[in-house]
PDB file of N, CA and C in Angstrom:
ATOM      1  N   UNK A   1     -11.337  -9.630   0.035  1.00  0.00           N
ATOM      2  CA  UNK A   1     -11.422  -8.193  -0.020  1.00  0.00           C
ATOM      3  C   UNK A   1     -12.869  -7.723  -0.112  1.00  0.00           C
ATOM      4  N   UNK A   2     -14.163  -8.315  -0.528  1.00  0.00           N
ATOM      5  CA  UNK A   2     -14.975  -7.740  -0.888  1.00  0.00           C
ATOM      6  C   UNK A   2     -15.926  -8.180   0.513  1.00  0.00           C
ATOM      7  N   UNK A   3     -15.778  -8.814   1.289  1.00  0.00           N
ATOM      8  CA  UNK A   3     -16.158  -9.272   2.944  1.00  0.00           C
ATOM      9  C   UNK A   3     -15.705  -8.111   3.614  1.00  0.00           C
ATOM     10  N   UNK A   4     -14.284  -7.741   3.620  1.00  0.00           N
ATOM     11  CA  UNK A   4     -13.632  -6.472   3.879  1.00  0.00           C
ATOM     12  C   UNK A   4     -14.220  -5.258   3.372  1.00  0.00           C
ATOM     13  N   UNK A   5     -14.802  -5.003   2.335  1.00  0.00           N
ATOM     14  CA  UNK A   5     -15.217  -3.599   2.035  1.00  0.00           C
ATOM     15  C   UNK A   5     -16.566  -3.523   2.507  1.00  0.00           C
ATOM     16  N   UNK A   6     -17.044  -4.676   2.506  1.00  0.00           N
ATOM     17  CA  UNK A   6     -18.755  -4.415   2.908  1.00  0.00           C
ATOM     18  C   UNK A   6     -18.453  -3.864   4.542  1.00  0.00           C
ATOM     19  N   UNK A   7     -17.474  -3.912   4.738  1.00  0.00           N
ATOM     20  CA  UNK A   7     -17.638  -3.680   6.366  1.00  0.00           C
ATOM     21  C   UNK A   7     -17.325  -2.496   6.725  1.00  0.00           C
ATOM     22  N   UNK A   8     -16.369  -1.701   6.143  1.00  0.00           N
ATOM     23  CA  UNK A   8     -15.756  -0.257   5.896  1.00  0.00           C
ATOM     24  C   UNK A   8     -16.479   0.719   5.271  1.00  0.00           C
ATOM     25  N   UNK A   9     -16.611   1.767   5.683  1.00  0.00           N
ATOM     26  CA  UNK A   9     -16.755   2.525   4.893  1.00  0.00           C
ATOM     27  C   UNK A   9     -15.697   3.230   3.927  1.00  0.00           C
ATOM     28  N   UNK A  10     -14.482   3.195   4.448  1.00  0.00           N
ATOM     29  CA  UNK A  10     -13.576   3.497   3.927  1.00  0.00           C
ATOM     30  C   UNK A  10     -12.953   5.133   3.288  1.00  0.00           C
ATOM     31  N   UNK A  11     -11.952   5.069   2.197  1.00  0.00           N
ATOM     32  CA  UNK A  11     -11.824   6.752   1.620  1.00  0.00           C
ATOM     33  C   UNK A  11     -11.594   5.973   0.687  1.00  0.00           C
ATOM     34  N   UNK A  12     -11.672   6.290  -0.517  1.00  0.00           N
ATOM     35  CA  UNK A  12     -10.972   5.871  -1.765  1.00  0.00           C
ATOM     36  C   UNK A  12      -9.513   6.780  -1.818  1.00  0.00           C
ATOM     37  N   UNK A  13      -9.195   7.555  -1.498  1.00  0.00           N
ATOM     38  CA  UNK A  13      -8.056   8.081  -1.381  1.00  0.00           C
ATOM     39  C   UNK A  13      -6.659   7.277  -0.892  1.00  0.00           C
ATOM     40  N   UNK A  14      -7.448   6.369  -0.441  1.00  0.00           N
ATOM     41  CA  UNK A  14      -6.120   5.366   0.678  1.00  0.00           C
ATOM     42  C   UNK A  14      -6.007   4.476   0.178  1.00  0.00           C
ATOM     43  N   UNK A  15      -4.690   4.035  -0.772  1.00  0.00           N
ATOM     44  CA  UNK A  15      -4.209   2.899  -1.615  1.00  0.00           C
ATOM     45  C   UNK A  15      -3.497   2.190  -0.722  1.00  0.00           C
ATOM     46  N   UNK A  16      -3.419   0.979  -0.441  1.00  0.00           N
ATOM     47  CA  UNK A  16      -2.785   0.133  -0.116  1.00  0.00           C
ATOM     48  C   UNK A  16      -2.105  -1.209  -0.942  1.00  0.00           C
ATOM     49  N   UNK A  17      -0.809  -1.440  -0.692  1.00  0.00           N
ATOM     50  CA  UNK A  17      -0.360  -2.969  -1.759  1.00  0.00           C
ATOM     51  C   UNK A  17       0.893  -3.333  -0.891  1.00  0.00           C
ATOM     52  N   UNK A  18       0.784  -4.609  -1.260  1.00  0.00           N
ATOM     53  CA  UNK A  18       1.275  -5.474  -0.520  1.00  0.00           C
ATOM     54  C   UNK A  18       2.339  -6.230  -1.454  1.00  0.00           C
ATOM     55  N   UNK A  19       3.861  -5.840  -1.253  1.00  0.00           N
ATOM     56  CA  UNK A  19       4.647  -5.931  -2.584  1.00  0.00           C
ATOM     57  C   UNK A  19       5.593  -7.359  -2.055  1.00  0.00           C
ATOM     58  N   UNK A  20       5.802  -7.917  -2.566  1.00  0.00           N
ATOM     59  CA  UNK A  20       6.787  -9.582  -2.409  1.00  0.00           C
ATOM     60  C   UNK A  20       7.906  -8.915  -2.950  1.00  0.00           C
ATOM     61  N   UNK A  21       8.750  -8.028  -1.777  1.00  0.00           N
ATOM     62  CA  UNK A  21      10.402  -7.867  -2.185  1.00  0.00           C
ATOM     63  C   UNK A  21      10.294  -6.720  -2.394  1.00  0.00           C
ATOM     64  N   UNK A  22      11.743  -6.112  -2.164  1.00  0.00           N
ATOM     65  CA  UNK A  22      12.193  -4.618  -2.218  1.00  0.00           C
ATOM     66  C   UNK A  22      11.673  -3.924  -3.564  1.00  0.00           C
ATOM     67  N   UNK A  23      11.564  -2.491  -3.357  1.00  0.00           N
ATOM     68  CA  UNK A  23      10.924  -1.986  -4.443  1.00  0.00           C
ATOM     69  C   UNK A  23      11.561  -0.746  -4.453  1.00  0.00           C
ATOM     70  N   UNK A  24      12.144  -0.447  -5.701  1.00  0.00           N
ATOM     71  CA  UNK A  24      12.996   0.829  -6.372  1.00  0.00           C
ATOM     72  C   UNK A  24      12.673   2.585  -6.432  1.00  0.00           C
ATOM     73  N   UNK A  25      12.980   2.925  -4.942  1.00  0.00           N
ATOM     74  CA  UNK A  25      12.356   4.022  -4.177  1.00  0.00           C
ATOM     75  C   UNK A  25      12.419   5.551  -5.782  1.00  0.00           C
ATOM     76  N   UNK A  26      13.692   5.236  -6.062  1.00  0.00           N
ATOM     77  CA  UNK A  26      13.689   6.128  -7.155  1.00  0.00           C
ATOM     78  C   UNK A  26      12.791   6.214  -8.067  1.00  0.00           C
ATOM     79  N   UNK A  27      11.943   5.329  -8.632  1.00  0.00           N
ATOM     80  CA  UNK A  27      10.888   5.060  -9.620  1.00  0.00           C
ATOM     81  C   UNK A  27      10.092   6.433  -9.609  1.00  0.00           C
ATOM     82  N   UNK A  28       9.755   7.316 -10.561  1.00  0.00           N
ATOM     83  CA  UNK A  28       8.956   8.502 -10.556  1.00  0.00           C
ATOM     84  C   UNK A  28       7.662   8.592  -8.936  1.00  0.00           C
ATOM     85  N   UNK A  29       7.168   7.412  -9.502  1.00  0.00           N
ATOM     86  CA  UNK A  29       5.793   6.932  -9.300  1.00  0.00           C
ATOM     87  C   UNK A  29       5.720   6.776  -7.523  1.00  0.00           C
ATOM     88  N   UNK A  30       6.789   6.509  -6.941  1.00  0.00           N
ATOM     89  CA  UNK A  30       7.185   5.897  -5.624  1.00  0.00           C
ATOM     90  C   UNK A  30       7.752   7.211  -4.855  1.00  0.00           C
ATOM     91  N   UNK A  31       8.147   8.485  -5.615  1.00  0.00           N
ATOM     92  CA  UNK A  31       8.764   9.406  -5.263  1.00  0.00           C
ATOM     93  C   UNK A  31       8.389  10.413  -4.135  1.00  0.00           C
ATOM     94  N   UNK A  32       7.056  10.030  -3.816  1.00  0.00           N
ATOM     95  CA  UNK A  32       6.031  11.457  -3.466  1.00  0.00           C
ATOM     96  C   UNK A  32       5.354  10.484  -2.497  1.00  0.00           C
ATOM     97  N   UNK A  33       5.275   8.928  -2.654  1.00  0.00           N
ATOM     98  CA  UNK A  33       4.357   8.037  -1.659  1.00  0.00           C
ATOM     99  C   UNK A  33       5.033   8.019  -0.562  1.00  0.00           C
ATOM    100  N   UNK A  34       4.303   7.886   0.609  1.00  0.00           N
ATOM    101  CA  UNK A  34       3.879   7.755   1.937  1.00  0.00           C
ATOM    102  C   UNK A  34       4.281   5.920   2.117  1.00  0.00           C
ATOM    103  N   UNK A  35       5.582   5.179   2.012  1.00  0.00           N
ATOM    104  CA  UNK A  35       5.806   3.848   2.200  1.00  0.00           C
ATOM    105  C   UNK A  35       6.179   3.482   3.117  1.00  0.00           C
ATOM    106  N   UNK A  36       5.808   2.437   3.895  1.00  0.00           N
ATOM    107  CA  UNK A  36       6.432   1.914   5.170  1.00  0.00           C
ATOM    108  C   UNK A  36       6.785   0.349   4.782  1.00  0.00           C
ATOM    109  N   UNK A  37       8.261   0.125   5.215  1.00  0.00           N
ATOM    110  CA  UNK A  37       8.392  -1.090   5.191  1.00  0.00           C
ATOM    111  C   UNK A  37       8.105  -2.362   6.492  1.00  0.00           C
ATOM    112  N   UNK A  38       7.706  -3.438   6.489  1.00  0.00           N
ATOM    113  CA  UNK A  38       7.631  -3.766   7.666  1.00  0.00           C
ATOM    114  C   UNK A  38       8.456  -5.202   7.748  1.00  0.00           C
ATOM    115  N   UNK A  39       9.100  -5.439   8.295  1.00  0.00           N
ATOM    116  CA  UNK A  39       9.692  -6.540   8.234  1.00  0.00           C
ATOM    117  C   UNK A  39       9.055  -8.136   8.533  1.00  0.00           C
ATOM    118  N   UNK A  40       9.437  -9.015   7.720  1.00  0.00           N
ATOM    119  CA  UNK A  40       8.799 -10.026   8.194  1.00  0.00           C
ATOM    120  C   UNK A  40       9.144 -10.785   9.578  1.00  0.00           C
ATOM    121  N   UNK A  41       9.873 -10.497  10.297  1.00  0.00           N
ATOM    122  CA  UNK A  41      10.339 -11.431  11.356  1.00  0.00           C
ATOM    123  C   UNK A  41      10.724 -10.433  12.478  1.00  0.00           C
TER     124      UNK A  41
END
């Protein structure tokens, strides 16, 4: 990641994560995000 940022300028506004397994859309926190799932195969 830090090879990766030297190269970007980037936004700090733009979170990205990379989750291992379904994740509980109802959660407060998840309610309002912008999520895309992508399938592995």
């Amino acid at each position: 990641m830090t090879a990766l940022r030297s190269q970007t300028k980037g936004d700090p506004r733009i979170k990205i994560a990379v989750l291992d397994g379904l994740i509980d859309l109802d959660i407060v926190c998840f309610q309002s995000a912008n999520i895309t799932r992508l399938d592995p195969y």
